[in-house]
C-alpha atoms as a PDB file:
ATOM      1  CA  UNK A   1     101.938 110.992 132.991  1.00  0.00           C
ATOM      2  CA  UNK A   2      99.077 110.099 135.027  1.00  0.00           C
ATOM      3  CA  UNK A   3      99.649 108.816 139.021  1.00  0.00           C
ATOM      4  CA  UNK A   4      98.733 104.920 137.990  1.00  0.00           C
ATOM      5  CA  UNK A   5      98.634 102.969 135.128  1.00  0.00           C
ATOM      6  CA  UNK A   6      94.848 103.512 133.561  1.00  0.00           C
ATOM      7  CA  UNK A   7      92.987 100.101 134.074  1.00  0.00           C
ATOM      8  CA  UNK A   8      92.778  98.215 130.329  1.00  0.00           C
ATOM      9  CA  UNK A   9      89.237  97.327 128.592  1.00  0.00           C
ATOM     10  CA  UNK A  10      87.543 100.888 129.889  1.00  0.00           C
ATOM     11  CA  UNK A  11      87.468 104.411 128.802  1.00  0.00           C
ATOM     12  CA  UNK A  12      89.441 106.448 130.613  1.00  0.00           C
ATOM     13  CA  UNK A  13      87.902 108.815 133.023  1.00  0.00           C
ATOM     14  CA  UNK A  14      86.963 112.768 132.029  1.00  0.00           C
ATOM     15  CA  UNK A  15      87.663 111.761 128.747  1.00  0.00           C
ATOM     16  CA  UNK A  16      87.200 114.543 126.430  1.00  0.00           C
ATOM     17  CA  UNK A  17      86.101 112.987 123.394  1.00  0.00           C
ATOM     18  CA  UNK A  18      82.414 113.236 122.723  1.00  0.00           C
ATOM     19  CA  UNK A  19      82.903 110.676 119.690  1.00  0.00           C
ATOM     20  CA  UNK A  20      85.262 110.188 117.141  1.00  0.00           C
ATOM     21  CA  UNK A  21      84.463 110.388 113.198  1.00  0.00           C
ATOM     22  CA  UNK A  22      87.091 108.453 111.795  1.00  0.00           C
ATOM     23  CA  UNK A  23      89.077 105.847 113.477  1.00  0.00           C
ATOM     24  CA  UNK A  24      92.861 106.141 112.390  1.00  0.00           C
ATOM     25  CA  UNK A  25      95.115 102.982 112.860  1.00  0.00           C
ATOM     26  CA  UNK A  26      98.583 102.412 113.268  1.00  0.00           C
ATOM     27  CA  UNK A  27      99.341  99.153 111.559  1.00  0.00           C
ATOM     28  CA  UNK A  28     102.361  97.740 112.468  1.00  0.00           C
ATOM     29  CA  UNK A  29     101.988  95.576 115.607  1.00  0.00           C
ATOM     30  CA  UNK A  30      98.378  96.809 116.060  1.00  0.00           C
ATOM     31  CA  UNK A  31      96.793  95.643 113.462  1.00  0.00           C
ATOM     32  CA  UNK A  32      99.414  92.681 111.921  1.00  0.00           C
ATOM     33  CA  UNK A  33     101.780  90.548 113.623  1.00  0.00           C
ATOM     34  CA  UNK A  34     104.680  91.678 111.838  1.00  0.00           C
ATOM     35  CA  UNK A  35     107.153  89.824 113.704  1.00  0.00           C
ATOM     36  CA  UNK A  36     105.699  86.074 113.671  1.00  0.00           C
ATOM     37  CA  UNK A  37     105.304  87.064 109.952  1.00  0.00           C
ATOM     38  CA  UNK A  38     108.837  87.689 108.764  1.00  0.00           C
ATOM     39  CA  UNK A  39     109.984  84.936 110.892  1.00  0.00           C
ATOM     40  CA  UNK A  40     107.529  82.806 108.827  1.00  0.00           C
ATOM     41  CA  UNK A  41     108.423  84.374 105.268  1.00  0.00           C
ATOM     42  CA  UNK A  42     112.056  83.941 105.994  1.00  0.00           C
ATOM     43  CA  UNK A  43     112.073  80.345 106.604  1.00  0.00           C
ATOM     44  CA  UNK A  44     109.870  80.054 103.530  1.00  0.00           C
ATOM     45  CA  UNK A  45     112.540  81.761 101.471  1.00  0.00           C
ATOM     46  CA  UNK A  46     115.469  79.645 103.056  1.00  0.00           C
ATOM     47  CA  UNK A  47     113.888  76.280 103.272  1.00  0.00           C
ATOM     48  CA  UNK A  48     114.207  75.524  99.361  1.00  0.00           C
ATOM     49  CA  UNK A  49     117.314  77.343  99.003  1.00  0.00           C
ATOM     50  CA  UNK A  50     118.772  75.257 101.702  1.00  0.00           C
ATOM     51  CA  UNK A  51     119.856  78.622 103.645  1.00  0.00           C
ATOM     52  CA  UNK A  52     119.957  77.978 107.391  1.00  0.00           C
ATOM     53  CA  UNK A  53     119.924  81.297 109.033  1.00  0.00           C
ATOM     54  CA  UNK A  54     118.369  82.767 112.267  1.00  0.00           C
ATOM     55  CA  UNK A  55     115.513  83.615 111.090  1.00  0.00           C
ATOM     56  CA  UNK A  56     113.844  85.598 114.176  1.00  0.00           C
ATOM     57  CA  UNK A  57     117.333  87.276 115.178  1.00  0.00           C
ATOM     58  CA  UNK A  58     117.282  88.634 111.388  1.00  0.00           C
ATOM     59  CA  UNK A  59     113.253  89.762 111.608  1.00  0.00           C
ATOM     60  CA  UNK A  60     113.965  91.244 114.764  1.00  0.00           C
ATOM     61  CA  UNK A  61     116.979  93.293 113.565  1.00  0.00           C
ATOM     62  CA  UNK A  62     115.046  94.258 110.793  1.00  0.00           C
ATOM     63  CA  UNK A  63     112.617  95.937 112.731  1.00  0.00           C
ATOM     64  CA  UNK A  64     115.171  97.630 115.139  1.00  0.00           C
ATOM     65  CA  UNK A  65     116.695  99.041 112.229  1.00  0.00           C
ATOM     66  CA  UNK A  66     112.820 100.627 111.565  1.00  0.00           C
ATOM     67  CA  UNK A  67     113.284 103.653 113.618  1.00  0.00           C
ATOM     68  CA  UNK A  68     116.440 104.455 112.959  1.00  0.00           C
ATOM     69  CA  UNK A  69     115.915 104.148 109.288  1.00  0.00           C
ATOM     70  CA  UNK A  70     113.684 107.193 109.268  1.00  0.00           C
ATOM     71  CA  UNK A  71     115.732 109.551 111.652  1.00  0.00           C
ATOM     72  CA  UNK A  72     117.081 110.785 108.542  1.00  0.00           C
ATOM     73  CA  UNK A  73     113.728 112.049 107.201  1.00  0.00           C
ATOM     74  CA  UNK A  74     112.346 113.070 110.458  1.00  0.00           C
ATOM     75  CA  UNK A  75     115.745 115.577 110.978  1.00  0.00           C
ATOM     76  CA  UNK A  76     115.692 116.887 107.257  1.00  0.00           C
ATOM     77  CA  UNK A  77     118.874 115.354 105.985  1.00  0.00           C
ATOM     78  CA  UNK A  78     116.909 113.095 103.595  1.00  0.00           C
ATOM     79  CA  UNK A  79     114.324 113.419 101.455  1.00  0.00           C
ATOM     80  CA  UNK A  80     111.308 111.288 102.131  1.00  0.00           C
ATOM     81  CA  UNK A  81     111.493 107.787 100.600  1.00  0.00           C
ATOM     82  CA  UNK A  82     108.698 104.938 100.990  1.00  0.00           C
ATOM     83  CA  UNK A  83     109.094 102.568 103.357  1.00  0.00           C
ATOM     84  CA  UNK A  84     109.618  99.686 100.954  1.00  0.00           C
ATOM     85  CA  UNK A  85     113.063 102.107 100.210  1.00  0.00           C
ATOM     86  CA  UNK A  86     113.655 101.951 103.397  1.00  0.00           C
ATOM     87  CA  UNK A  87     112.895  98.014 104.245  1.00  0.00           C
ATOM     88  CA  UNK A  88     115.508  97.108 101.501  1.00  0.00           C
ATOM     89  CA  UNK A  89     118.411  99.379 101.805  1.00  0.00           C
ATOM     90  CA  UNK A  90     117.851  97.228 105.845  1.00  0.00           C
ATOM     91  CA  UNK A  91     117.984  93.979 104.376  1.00  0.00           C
ATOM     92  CA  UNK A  92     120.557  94.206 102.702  1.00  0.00           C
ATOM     93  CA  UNK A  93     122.601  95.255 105.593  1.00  0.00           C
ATOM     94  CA  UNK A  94     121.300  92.478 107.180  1.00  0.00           C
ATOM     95  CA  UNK A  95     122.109  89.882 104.496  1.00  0.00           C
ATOM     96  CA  UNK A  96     125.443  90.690 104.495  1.00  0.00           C
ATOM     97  CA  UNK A  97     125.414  90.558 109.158  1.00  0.00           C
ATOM     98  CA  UNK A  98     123.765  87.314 108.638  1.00  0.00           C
ATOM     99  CA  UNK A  99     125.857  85.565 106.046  1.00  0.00           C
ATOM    100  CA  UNK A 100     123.226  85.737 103.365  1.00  0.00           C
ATOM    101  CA  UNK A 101     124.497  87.809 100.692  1.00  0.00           C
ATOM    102  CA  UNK A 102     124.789  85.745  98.178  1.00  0.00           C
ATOM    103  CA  UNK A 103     120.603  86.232  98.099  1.00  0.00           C
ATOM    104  CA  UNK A 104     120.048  86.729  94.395  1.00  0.00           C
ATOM    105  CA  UNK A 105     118.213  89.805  93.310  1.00  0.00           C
ATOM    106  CA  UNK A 106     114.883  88.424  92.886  1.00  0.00           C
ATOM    107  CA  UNK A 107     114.865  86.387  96.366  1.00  0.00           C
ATOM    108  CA  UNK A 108     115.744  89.871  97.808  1.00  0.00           C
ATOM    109  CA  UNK A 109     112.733  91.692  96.190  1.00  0.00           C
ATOM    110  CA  UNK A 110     110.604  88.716  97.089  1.00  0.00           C
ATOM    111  CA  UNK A 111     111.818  88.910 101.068  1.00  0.00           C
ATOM    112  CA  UNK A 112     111.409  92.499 101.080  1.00  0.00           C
ATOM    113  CA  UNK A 113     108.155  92.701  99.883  1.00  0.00           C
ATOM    114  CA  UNK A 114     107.178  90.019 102.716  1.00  0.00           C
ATOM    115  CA  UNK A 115     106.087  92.995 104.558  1.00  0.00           C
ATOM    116  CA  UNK A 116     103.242  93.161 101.845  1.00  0.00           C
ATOM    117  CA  UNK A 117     102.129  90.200 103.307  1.00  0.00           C
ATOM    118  CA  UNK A 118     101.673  90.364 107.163  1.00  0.00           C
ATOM    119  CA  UNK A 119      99.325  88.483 108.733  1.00  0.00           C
ATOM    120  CA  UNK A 120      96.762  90.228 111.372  1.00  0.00           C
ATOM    121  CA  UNK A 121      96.142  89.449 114.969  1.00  0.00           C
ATOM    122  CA  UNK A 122      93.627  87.072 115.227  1.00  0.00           C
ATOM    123  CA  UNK A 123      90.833  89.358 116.104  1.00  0.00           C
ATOM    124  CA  UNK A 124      91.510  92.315 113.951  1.00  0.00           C
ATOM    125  CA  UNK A 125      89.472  91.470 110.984  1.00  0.00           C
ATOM    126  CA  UNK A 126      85.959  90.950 112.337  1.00  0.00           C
ATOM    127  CA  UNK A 127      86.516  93.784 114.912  1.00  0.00           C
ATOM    128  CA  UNK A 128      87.205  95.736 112.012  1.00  0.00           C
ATOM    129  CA  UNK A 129      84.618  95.151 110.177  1.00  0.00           C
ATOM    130  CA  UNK A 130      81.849  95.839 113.173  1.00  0.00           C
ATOM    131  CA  UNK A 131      83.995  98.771 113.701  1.00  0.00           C
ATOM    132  CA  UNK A 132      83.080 100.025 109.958  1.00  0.00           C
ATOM    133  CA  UNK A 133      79.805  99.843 110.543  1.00  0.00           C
ATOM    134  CA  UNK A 134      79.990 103.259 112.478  1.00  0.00           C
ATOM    135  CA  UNK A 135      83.095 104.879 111.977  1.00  0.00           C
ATOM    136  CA  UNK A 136      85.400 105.476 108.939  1.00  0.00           C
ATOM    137  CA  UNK A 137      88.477 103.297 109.131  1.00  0.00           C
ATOM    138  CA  UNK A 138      91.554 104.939 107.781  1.00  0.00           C
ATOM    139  CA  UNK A 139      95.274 103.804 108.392  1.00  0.00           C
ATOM    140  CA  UNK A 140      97.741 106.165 109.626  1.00  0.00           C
ATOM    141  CA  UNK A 141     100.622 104.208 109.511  1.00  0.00           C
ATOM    142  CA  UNK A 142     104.520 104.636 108.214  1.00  0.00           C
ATOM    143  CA  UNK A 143     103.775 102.271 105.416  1.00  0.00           C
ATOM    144  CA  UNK A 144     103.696 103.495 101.468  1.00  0.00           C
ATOM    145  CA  UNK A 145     100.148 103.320 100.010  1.00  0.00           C
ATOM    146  CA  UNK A 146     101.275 100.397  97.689  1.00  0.00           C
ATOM    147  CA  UNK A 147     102.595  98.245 100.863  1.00  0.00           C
ATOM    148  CA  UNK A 148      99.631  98.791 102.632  1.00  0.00           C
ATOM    149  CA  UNK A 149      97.095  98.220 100.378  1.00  0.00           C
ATOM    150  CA  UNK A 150      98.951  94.882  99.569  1.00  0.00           C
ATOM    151  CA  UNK A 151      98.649  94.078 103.092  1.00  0.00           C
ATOM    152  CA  UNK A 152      95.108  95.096 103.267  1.00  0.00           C
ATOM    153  CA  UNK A 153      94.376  92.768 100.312  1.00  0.00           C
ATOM    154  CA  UNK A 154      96.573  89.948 101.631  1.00  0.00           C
ATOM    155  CA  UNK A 155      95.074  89.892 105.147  1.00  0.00           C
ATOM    156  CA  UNK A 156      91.343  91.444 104.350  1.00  0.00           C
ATOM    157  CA  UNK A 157      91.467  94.717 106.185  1.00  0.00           C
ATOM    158  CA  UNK A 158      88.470  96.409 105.089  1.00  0.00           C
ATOM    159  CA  UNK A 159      90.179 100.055 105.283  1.00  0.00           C
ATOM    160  CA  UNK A 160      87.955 102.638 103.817  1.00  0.00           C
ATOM    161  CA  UNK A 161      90.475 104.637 103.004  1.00  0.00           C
ATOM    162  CA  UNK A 162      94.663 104.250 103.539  1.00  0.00           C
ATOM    163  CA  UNK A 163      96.620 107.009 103.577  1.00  0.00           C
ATOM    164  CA  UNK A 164     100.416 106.153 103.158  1.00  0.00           C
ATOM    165  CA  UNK A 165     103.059 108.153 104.324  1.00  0.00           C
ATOM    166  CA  UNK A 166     103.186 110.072 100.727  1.00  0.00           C
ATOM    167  CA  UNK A 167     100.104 112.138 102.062  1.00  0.00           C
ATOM    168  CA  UNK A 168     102.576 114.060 104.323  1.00  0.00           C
ATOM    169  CA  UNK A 169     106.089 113.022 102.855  1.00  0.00           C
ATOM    170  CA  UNK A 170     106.530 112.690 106.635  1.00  0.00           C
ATOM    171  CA  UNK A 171     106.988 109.696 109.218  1.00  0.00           C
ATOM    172  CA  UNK A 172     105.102 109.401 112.411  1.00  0.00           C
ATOM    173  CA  UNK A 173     105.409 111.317 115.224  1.00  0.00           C
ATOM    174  CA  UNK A 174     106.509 114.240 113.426  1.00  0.00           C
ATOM    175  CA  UNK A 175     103.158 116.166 113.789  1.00  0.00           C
ATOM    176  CA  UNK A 176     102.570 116.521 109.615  1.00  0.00           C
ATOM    177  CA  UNK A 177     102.496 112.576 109.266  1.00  0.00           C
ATOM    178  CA  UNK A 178      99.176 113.244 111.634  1.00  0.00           C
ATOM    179  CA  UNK A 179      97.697 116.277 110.622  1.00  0.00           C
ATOM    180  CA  UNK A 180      97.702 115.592 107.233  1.00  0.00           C
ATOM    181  CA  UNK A 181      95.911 112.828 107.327  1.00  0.00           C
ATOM    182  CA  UNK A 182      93.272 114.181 109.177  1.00  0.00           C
ATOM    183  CA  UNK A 183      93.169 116.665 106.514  1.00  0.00           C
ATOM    184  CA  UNK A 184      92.855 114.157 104.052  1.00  0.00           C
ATOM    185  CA  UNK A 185      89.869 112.507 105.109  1.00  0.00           C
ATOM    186  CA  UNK A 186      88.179 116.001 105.436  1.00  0.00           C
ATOM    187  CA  UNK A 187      88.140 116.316 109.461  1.00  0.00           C
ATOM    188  CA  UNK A 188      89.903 117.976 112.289  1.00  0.00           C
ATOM    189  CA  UNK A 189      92.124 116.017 114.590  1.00  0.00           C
ATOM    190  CA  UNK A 190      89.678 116.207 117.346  1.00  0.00           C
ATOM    191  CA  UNK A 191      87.066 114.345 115.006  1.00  0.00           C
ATOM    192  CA  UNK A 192      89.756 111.271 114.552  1.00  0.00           C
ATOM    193  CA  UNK A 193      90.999 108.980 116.912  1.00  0.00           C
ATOM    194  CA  UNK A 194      94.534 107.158 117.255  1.00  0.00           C
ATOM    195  CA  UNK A 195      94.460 103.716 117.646  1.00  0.00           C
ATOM    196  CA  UNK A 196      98.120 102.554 118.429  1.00  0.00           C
ATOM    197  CA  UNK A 197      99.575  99.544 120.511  1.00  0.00           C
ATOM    198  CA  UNK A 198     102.204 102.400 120.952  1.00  0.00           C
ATOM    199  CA  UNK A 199     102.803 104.505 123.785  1.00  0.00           C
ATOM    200  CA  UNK A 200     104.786 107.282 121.819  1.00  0.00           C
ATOM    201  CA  UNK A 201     102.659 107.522 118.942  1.00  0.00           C
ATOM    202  CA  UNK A 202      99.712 107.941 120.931  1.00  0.00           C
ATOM    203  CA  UNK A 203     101.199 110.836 122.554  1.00  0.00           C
ATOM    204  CA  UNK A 204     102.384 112.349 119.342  1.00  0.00           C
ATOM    205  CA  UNK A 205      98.775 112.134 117.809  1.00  0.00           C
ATOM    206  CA  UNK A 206      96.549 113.429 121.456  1.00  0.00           C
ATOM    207  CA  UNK A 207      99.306 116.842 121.426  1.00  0.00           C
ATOM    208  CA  UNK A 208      97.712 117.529 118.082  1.00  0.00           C
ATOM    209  CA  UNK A 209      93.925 117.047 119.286  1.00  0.00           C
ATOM    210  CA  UNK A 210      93.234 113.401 118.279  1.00  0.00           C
ATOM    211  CA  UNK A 211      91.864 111.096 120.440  1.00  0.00           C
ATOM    212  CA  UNK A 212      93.443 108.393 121.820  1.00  0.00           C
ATOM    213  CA  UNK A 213      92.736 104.460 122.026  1.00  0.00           C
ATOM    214  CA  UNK A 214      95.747 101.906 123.359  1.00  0.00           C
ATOM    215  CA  UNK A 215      95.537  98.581 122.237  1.00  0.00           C
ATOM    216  CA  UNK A 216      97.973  96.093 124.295  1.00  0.00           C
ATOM    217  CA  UNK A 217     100.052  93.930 122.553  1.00  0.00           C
ATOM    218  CA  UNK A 218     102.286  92.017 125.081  1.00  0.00           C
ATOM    219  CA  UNK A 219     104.004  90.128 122.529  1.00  0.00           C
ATOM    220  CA  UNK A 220     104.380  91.985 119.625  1.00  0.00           C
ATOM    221  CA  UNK A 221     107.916  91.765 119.925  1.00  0.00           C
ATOM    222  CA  UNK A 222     108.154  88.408 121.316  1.00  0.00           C
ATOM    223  CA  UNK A 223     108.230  86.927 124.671  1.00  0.00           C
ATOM    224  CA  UNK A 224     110.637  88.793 125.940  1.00  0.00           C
ATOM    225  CA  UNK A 225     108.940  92.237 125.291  1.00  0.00           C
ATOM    226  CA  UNK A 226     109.542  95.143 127.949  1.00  0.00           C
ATOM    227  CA  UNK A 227     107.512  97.842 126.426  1.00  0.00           C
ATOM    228  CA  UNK A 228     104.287  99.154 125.469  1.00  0.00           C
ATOM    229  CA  UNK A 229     103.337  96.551 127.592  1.00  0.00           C
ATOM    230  CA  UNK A 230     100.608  98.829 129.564  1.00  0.00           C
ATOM    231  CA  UNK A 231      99.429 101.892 128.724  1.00  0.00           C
ATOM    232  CA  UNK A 232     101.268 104.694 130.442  1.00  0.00           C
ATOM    233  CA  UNK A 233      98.745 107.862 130.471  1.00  0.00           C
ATOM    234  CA  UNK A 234      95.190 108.354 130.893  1.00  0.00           C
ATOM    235  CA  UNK A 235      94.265 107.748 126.864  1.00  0.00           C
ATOM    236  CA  UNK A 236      90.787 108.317 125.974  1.00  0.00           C
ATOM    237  CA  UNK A 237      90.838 103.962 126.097  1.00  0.00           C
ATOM    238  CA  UNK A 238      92.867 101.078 126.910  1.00  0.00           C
ATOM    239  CA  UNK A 239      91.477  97.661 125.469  1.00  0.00           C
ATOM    240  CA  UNK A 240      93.012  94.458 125.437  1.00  0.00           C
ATOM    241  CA  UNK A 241      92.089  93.811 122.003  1.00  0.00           C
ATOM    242  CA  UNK A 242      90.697  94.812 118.759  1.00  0.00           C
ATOM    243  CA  UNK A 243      87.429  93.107 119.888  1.00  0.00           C
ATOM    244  CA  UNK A 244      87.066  94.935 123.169  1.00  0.00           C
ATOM    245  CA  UNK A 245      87.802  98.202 121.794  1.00  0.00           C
ATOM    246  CA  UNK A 246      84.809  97.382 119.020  1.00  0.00           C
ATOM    247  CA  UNK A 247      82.540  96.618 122.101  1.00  0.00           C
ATOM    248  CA  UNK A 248      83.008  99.952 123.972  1.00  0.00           C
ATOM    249  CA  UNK A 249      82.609 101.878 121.003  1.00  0.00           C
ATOM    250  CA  UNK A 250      79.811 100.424 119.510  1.00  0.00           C
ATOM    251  CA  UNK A 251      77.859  99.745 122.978  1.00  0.00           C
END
């Protein structure tokens, strides 16, 4: 861990990557707003039905039961699953914590598949788009290729390619979930770059050669958010935004 926190918006000093080929994005948190958009598909669901729940306890449940959901895969007891799998056998848990379980079937296929349907950060489309006009964009996130490509349709991410977590029948950061998608697109790691609001992943994805870009999202888990607040090593950048990681690179 470096001595001090890297400043954000520049690339980091003796960085060692001459350039990137293909940038690779996380997409949950750092490229949607996953939690503002549950919280908004929920009380769409519950308004007609006349369901009054806590609608951003439950999103924010549902994605602390994320992790946890996938420890399973990641230590070989299960068999990888997609995400949407995943999502569900969550909500349902949660229906039943949150005095909802009398959700019909096809209320509970519509909520799950809210995550289809995430809405970006403001920015993230347009610096997306500049971004493509020099780099391949490629997602390298925990998401099946049919929930991300929903999402990418819904919100008009212009992906060239997305690469689900069936190209490794692994989840992020176990190293396969990285490497073969880097194999996919027909590079080494070294020719891809990370770009994560996460501190962890980022560190999973520079052990294995990538390069690394941190994009700060100080309230991707509401206002109340204590990490992955800063960046906390000396990755190859550290941008604010979507945006200001488009103007360094394309400078």
């Amino acid at each position: 861990m470096a001595d001090a926190d890297p400043p954000v918006g520049e690339p980091q000093a003796g960085s060692s990557v001459p350039g990137p080929r293909a940038l690779c994005f996380d997409v949950f948190g750092t490229v949607v707003d996953w939690r503002t958009s549950i919280i908004a598909e929920g009380r769409s669901l519950g308004e007609p039905l006349g369901l009054e729940a806590d609608w951003v306890a439950l999103a924010d449940r549902w994605r602390a039961l994320y992790q946890p959901s996938m420890d399973r895969v990641r230590r070989g007891e299960r068999a990888w699953v997609p995400l949407d799998q995943l999502h569900r056998e969550s909500l349902d848990r949660l229906l039943i914590e949150f005095d909802l379980d009398d959700l019909g079937e096809e209320d509970r296929h519509r909520f799950n598949r809210a995550w289809h349907r995430l809405q970006p950060w403001p920015e993230a489309v347009a610096a997306l788009t500049e971004l493509g006009t020099r780099y391949t964009l490629a997602t390298l996130s925990n998401a099946n290729i049919e929930l991300a490509t929903n999402m990418a349709e819904h919100a008009g991410l212009p992906w060239d390619h997305i690469l689900g977590s069936e190209v490794a029948a692994a989840f992020k950061p176990m190293p396969e979930a990285y490497l073969a998608s880097a194999r996919a697109l027909g590079l080494t790691p070294e020719q891809c770059m990370l770009v994560a609001a996460h501190n962890d992943d980022l560190a999973a994805a520079r052990a294995l050669g990538f390069g690394t870009a941190f994009v700060r999202r100080p309230t991707e888990y509401g206002p109340n958010q204590t990490k992955d607040l800063e960046p906390t090593h000396d990755w190859d950048f550290a941008v604010e935004d979507l945006q200001q990681l488009a103007d360094l690179l394309l400078r």
